[in-house]
N, C-alpha and C. Protein backbone atom coordinates (compact mmCIF):
# COMPACT_ATOMS: atom_id res chain seq x y z
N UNK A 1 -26.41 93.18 -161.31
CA UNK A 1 -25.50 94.31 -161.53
C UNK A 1 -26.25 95.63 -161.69
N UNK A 2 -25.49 96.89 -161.52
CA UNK A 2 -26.33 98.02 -161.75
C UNK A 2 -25.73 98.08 -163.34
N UNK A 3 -26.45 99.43 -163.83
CA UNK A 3 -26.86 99.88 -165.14
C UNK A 3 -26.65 101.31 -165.01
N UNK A 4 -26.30 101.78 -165.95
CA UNK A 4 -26.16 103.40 -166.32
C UNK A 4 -28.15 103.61 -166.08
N UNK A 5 -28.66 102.87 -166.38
CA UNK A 5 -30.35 103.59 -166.33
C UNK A 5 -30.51 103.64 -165.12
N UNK A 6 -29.99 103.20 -163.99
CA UNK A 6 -30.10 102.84 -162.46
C UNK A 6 -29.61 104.23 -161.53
N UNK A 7 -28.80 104.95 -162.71
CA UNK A 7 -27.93 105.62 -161.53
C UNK A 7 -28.76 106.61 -160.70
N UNK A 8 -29.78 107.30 -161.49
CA UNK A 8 -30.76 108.21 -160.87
C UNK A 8 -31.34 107.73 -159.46
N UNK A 9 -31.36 106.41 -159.34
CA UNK A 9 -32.61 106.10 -158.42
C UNK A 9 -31.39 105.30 -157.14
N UNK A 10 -30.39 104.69 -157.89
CA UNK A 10 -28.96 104.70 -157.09
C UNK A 10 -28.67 105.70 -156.12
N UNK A 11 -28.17 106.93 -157.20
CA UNK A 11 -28.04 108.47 -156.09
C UNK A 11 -29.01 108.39 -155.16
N UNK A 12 -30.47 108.43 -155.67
CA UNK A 12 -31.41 109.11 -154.60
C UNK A 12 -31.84 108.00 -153.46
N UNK A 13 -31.15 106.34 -153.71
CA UNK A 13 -30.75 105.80 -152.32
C UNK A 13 -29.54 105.94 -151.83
N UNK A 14 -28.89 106.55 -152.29
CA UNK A 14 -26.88 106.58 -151.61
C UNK A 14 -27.55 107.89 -150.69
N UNK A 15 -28.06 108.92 -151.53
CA UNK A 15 -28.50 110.59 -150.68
C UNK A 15 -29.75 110.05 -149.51
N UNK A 16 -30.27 109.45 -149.22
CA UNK A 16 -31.36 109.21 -148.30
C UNK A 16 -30.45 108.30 -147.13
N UNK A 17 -29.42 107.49 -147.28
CA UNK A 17 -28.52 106.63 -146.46
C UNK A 17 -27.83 107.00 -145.76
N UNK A 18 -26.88 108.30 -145.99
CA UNK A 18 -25.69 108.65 -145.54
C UNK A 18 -26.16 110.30 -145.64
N UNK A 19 -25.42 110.57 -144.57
CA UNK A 19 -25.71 112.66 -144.17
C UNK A 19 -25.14 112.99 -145.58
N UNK A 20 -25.00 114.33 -145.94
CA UNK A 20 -24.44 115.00 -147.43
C UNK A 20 -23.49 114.90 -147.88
N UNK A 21 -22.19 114.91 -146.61
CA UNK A 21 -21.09 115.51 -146.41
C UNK A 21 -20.22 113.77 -146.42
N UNK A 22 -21.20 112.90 -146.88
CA UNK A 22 -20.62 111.31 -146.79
C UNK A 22 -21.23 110.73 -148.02
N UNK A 23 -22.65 111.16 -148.69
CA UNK A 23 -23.00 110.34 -149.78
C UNK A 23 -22.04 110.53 -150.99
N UNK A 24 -21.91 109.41 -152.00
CA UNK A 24 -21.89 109.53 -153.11
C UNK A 24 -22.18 110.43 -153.96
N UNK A 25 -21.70 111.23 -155.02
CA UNK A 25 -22.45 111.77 -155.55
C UNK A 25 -22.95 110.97 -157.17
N UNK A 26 -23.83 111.81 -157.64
CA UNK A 26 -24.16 111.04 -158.63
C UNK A 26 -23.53 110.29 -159.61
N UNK A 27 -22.25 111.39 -159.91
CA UNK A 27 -21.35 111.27 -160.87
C UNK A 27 -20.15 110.55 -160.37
N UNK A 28 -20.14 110.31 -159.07
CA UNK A 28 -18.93 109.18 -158.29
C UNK A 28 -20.00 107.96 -158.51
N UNK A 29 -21.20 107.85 -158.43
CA UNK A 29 -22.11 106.71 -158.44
C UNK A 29 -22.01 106.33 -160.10
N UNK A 30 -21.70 107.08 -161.13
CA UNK A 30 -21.89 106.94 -162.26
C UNK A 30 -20.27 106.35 -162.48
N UNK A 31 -19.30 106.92 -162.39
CA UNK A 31 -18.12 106.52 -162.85
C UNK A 31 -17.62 105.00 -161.92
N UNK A 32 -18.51 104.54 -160.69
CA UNK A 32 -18.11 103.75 -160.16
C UNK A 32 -19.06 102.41 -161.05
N UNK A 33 -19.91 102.33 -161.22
CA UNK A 33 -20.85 101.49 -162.33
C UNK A 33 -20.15 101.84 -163.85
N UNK A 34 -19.07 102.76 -164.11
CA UNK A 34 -18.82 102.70 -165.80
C UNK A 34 -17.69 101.35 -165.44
N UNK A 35 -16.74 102.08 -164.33
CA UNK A 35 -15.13 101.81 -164.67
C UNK A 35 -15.30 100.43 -163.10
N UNK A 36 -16.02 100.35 -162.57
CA UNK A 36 -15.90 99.03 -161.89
C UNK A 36 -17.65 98.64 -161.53
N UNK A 37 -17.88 98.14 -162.25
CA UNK A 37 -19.54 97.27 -162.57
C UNK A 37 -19.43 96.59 -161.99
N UNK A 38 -18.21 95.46 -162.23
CA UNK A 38 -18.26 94.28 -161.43
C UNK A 38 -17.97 94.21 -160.06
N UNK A 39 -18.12 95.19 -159.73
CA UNK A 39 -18.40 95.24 -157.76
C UNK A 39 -19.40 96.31 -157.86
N UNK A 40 -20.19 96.45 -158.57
CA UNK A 40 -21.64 96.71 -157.88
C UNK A 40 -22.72 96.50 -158.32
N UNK A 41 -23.42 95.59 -157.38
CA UNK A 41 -24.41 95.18 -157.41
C UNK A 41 -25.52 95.39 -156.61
N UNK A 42 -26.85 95.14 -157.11
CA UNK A 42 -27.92 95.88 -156.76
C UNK A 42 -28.85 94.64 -156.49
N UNK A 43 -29.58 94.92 -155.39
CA UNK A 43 -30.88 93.89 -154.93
C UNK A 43 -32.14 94.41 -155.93
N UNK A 44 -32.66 93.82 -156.27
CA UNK A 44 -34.12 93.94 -157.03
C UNK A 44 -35.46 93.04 -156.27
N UNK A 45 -36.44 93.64 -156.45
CA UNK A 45 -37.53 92.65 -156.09
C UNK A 45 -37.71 91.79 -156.77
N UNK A 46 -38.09 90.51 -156.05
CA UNK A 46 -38.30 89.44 -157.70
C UNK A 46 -39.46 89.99 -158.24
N UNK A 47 -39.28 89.60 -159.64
CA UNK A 47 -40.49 89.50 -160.27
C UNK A 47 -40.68 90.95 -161.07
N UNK A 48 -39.75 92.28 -160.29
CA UNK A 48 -39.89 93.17 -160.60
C UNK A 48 -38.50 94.05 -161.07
N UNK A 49 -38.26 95.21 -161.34
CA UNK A 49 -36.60 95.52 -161.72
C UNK A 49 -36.23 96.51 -160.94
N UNK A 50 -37.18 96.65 -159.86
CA UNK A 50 -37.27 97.84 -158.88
C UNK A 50 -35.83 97.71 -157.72
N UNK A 51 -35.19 98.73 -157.74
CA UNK A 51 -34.02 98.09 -156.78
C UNK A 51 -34.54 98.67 -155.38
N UNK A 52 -33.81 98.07 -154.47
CA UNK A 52 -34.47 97.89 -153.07
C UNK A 52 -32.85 98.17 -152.07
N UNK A 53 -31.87 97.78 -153.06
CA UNK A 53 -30.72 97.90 -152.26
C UNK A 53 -29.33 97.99 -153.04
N UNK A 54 -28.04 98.16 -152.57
CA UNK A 54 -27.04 97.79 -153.26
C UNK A 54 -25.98 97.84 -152.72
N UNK A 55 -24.81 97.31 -152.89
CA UNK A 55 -23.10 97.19 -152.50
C UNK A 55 -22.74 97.18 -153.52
N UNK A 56 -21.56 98.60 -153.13
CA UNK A 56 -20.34 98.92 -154.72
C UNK A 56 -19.33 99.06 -153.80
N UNK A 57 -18.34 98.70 -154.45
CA UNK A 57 -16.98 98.91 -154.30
C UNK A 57 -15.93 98.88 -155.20
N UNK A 58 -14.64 99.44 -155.35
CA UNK A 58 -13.79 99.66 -156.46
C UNK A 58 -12.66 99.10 -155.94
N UNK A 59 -11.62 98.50 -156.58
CA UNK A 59 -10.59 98.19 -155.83
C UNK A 59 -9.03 99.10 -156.14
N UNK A 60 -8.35 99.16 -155.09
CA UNK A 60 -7.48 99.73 -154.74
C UNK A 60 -6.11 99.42 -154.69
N UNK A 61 -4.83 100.25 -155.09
CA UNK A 61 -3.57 99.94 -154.95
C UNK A 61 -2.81 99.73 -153.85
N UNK A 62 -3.73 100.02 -152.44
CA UNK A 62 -3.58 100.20 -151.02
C UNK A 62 -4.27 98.80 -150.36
N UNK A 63 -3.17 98.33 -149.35
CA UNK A 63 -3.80 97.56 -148.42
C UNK A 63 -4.72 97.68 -147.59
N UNK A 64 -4.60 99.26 -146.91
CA UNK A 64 -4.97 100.00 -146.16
C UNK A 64 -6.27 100.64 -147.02
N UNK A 65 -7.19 101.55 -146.37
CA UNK A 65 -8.02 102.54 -146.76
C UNK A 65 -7.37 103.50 -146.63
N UNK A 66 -7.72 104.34 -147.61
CA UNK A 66 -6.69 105.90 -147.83
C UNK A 66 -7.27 106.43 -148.53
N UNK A 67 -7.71 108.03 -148.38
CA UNK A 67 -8.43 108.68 -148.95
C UNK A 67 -9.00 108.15 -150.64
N UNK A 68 -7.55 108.48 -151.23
CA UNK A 68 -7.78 108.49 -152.89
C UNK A 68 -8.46 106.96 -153.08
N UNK A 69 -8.27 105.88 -152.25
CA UNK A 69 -9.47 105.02 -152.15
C UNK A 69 -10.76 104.70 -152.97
N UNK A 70 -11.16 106.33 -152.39
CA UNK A 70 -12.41 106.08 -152.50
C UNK A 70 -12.76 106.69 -153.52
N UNK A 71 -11.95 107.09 -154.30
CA UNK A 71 -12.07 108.05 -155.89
C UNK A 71 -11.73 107.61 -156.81
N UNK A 72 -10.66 106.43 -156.74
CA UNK A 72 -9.83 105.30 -158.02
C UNK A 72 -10.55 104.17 -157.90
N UNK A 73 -10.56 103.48 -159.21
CA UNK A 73 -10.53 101.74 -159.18
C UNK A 73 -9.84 101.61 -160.20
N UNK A 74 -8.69 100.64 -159.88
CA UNK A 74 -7.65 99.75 -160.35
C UNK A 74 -7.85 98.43 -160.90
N UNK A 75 -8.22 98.12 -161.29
CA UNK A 75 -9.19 96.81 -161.97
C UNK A 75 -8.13 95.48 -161.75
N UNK A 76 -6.75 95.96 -161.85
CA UNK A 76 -5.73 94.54 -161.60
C UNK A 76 -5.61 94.02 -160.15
N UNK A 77 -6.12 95.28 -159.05
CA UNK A 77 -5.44 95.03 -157.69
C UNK A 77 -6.01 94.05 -157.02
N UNK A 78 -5.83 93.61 -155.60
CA UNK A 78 -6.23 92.93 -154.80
C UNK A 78 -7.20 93.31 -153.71
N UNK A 79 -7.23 94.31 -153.29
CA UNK A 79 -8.37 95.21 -152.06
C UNK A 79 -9.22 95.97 -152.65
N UNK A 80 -10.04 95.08 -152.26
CA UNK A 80 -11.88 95.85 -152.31
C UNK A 80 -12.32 96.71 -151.67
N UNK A 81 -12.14 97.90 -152.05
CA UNK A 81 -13.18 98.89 -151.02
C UNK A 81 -14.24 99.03 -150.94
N UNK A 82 -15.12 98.33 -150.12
CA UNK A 82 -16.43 98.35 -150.34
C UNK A 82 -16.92 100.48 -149.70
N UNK A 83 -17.74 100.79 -150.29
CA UNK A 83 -18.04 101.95 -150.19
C UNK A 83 -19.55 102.48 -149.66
N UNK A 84 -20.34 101.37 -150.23
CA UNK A 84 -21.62 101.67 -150.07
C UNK A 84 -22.26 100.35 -149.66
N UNK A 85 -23.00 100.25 -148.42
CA UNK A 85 -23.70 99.00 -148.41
C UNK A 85 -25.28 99.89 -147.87
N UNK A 86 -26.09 99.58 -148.89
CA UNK A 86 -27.58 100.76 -149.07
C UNK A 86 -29.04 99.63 -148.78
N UNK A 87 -29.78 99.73 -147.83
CA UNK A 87 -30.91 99.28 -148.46
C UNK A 87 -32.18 100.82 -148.23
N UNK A 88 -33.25 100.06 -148.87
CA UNK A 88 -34.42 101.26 -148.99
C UNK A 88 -34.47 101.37 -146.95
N UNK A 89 -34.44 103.09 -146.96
CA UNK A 89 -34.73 103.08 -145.48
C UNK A 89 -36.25 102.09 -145.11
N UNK A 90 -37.36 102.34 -145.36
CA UNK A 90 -38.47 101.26 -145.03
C UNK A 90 -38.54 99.88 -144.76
N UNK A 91 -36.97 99.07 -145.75
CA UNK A 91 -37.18 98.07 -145.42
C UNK A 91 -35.96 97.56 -144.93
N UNK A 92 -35.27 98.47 -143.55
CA UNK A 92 -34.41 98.36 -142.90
C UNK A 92 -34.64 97.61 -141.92
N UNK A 93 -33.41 97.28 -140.84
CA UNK A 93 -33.84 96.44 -139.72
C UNK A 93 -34.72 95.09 -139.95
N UNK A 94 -34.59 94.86 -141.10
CA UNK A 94 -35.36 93.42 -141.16
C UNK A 94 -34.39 92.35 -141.42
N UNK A 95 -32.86 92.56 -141.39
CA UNK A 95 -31.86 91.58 -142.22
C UNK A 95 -31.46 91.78 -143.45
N UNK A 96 -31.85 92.69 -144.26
CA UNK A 96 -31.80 92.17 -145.57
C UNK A 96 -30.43 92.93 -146.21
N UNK A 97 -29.61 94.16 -145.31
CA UNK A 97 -28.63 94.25 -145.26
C UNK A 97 -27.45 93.28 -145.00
N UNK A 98 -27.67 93.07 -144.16
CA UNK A 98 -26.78 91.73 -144.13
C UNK A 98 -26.36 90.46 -145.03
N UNK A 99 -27.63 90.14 -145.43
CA UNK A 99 -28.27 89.30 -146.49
C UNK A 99 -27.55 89.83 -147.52
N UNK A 100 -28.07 90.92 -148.09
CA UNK A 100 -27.03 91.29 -149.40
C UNK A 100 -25.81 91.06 -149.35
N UNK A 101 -25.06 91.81 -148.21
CA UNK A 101 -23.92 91.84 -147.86
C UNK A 101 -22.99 90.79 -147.70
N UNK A 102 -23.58 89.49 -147.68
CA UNK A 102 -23.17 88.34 -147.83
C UNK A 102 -23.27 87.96 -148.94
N UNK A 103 -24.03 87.75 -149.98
CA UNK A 103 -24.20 87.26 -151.06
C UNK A 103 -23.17 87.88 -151.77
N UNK A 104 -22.76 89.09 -151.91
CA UNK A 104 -21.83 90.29 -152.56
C UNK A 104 -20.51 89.39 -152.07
N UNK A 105 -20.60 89.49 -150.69
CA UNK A 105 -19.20 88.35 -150.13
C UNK A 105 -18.74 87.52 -151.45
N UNK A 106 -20.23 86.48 -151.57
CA UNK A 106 -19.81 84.87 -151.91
C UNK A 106 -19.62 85.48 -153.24
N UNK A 107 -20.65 86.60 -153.90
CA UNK A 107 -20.03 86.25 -155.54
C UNK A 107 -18.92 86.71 -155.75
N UNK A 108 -18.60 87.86 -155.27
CA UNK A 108 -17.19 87.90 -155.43
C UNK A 108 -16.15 87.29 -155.17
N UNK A 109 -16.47 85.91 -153.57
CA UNK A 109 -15.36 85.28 -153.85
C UNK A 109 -15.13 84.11 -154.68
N UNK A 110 -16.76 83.81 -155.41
CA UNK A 110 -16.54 83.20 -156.61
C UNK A 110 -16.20 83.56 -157.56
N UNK A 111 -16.42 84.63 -157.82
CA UNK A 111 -16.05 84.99 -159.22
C UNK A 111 -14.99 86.21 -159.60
N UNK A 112 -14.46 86.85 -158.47
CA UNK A 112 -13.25 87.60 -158.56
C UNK A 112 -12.30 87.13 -157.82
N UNK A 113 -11.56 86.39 -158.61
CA UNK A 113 -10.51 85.51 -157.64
C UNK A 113 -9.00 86.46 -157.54
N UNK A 114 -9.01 87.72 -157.75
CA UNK A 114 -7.84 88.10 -157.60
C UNK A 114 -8.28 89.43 -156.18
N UNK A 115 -9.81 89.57 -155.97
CA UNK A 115 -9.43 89.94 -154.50
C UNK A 115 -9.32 89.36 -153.15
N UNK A 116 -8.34 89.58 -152.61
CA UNK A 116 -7.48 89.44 -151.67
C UNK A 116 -8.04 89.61 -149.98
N UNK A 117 -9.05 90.70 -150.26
CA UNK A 117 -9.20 91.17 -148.77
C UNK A 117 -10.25 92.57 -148.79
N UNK A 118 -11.09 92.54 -148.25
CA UNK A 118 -12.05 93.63 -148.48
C UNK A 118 -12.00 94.53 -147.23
N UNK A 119 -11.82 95.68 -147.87
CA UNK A 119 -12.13 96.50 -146.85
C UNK A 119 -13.13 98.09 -146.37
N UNK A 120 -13.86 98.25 -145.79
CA UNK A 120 -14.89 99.48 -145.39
C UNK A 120 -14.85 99.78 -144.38
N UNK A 121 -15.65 101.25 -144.49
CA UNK A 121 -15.36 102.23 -143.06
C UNK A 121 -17.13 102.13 -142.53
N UNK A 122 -16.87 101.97 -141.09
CA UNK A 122 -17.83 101.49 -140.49
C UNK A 122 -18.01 102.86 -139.07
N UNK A 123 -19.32 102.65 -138.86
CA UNK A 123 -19.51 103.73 -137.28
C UNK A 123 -19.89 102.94 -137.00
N UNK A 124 -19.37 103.73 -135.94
CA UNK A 124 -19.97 102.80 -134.04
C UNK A 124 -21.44 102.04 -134.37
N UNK A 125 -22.57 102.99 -134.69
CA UNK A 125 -24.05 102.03 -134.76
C UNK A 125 -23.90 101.20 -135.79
N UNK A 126 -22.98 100.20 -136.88
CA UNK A 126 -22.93 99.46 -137.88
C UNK A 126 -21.92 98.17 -137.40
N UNK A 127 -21.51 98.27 -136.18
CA UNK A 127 -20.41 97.33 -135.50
C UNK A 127 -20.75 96.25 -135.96
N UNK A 128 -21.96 95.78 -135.37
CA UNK A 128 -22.45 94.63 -134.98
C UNK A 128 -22.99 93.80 -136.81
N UNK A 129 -23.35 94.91 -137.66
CA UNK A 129 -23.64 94.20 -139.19
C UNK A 129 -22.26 94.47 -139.53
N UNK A 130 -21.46 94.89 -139.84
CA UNK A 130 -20.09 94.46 -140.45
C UNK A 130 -19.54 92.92 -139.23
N UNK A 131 -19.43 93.07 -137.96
CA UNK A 131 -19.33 91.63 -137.62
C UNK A 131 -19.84 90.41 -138.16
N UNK A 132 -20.75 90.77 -138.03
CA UNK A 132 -21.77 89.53 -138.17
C UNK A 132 -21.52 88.83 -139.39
N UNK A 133 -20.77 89.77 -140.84
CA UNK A 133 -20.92 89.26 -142.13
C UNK A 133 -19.34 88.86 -142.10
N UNK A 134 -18.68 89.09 -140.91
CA UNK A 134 -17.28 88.28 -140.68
C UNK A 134 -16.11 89.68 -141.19
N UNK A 135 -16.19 90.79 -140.77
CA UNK A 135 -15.20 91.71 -140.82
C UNK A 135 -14.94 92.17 -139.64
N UNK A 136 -13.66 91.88 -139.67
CA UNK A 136 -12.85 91.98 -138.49
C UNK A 136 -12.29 93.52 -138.34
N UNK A 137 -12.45 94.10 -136.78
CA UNK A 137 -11.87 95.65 -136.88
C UNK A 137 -11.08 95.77 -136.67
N UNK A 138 -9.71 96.63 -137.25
CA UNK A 138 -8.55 96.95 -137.36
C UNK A 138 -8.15 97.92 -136.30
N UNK A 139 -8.99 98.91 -136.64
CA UNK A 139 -8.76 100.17 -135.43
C UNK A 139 -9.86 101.44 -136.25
N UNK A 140 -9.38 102.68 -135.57
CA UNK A 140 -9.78 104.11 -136.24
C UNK A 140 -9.05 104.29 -137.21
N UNK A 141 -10.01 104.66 -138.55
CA UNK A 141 -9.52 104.97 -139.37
C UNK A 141 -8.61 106.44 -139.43
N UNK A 142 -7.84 106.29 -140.75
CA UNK A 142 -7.15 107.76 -140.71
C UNK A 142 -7.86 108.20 -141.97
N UNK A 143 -8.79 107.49 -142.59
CA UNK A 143 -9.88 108.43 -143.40
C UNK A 143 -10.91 109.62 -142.79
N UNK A 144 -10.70 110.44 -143.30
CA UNK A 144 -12.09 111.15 -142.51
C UNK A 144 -13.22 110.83 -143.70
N UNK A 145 -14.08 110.90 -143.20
CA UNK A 145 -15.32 110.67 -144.24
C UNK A 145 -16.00 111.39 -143.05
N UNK A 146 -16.91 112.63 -143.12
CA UNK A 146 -17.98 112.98 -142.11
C UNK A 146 -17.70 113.51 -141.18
N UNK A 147 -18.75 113.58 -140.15
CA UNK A 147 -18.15 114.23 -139.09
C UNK A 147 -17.92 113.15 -137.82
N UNK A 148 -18.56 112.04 -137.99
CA UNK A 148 -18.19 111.30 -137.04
C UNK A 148 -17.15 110.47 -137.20
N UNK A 149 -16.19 110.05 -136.44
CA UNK A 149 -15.46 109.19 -136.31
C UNK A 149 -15.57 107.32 -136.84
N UNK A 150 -14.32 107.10 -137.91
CA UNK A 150 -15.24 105.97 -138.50
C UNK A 150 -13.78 104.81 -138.02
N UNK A 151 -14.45 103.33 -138.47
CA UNK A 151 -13.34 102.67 -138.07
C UNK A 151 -13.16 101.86 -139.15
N UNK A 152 -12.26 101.03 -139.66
CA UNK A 152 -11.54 100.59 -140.23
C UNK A 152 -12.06 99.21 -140.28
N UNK A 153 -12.60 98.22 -141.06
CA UNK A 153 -12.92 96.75 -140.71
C UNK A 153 -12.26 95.93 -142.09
N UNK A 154 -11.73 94.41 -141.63
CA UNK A 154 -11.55 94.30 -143.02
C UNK A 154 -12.00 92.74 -143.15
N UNK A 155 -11.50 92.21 -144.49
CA UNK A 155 -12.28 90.59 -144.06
C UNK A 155 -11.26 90.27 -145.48
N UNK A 156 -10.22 89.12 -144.29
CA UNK A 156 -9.32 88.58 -145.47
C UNK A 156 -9.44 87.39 -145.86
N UNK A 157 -9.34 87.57 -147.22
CA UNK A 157 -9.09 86.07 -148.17
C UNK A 157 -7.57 85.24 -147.97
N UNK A 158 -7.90 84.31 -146.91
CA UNK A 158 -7.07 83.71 -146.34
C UNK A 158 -6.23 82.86 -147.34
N UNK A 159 -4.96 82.48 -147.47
CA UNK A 159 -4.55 81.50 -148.73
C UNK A 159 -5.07 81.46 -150.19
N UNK A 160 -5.57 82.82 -150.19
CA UNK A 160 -6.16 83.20 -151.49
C UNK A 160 -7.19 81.70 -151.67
N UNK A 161 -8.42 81.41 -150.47
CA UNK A 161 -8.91 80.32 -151.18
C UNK A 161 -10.48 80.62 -150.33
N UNK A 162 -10.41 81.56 -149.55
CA UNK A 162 -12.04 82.07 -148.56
C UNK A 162 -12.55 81.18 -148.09
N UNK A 163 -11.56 80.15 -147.51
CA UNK A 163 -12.71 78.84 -147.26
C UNK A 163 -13.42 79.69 -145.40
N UNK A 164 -13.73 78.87 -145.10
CA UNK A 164 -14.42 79.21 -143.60
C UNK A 164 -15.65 80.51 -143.71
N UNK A 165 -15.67 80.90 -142.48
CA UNK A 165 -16.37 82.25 -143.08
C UNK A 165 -15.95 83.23 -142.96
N UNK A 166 -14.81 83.26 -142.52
CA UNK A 166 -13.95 84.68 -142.96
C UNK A 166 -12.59 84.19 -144.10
């Protein structure tokens, strides 16, 4: 899990990940670790407490993605907005995005059994890692986030029971 002592070094991987006009800011990184912890979690090196990566998300009163989304968490609802999936730029392209990104999958569908269905905004160059971890694309989003055009992916908890891999 992250930590209020984390958030400094949090921001300054959310600000190195995403252009300006799309990162987190510190204090959205801070209120998203007060008021929903339990969707974000952080990769560490073993052995060490150094974080290397992380996925947060808050959940939402919307099926859909919709702006205010990405500014509330509702702690009773069913849809996960995942918001941030971060690793250290250096040790990109090796898998280990993905890797996280799955593990975040399984604990949450072990251990938050009241979400329903996750959903994040994806660009064109991220197609292929939101596939791969089994999120299916909906269409273009009607979020703007940025200047590029983002799309919509989601990955549902089928019979409320996640068996398979989606």
């Amino acid at each position: 899990p992250a930590h209020p002592k984390d958030i400094a070094i949090i921001s300054e991987l959310e600000s190195s990940s995403y252009p300006e006009d799309e990162a987190a800011s510190e204090e959205r990184i801070a209120y998203r670790i007060q008021n929903a912890g339990d969707y974000f979690y952080c990769a560490r090196l073993q052995g060490d407490d150094q974080i290397v990566g992380f996925v947060n998300g808050t959940l939402s009163l919307h099926e859909q993605l919709h702006h205010e989304s990405m500014a509330e968490h509702h702690p009773d609802e069913t849809s996960l907005c995942i918001h941030s999936v971060v690793i250290r730029p250096e040790l990109r392209k090796k898998h280990l995005g993905s890797t996280m990104l799955k593990k975040y999958i399984s604990t949450v569908r072990d251990r938050r059994k009241n979400v329903r269905r996750m959903l994040l905004l994806c660009k064109k160059d991220l197609i292929k890692l939101y596939s791969g971890c089994g999120f299916d694309l909906i269409g273009p989003s009607d979020v703007v986030h940025g200047k590029e055009q983002v799309c919509t992916y989601a990955r549902f908890n089928k019979c409320n029971c996640w068996s398979g891999s989606k």
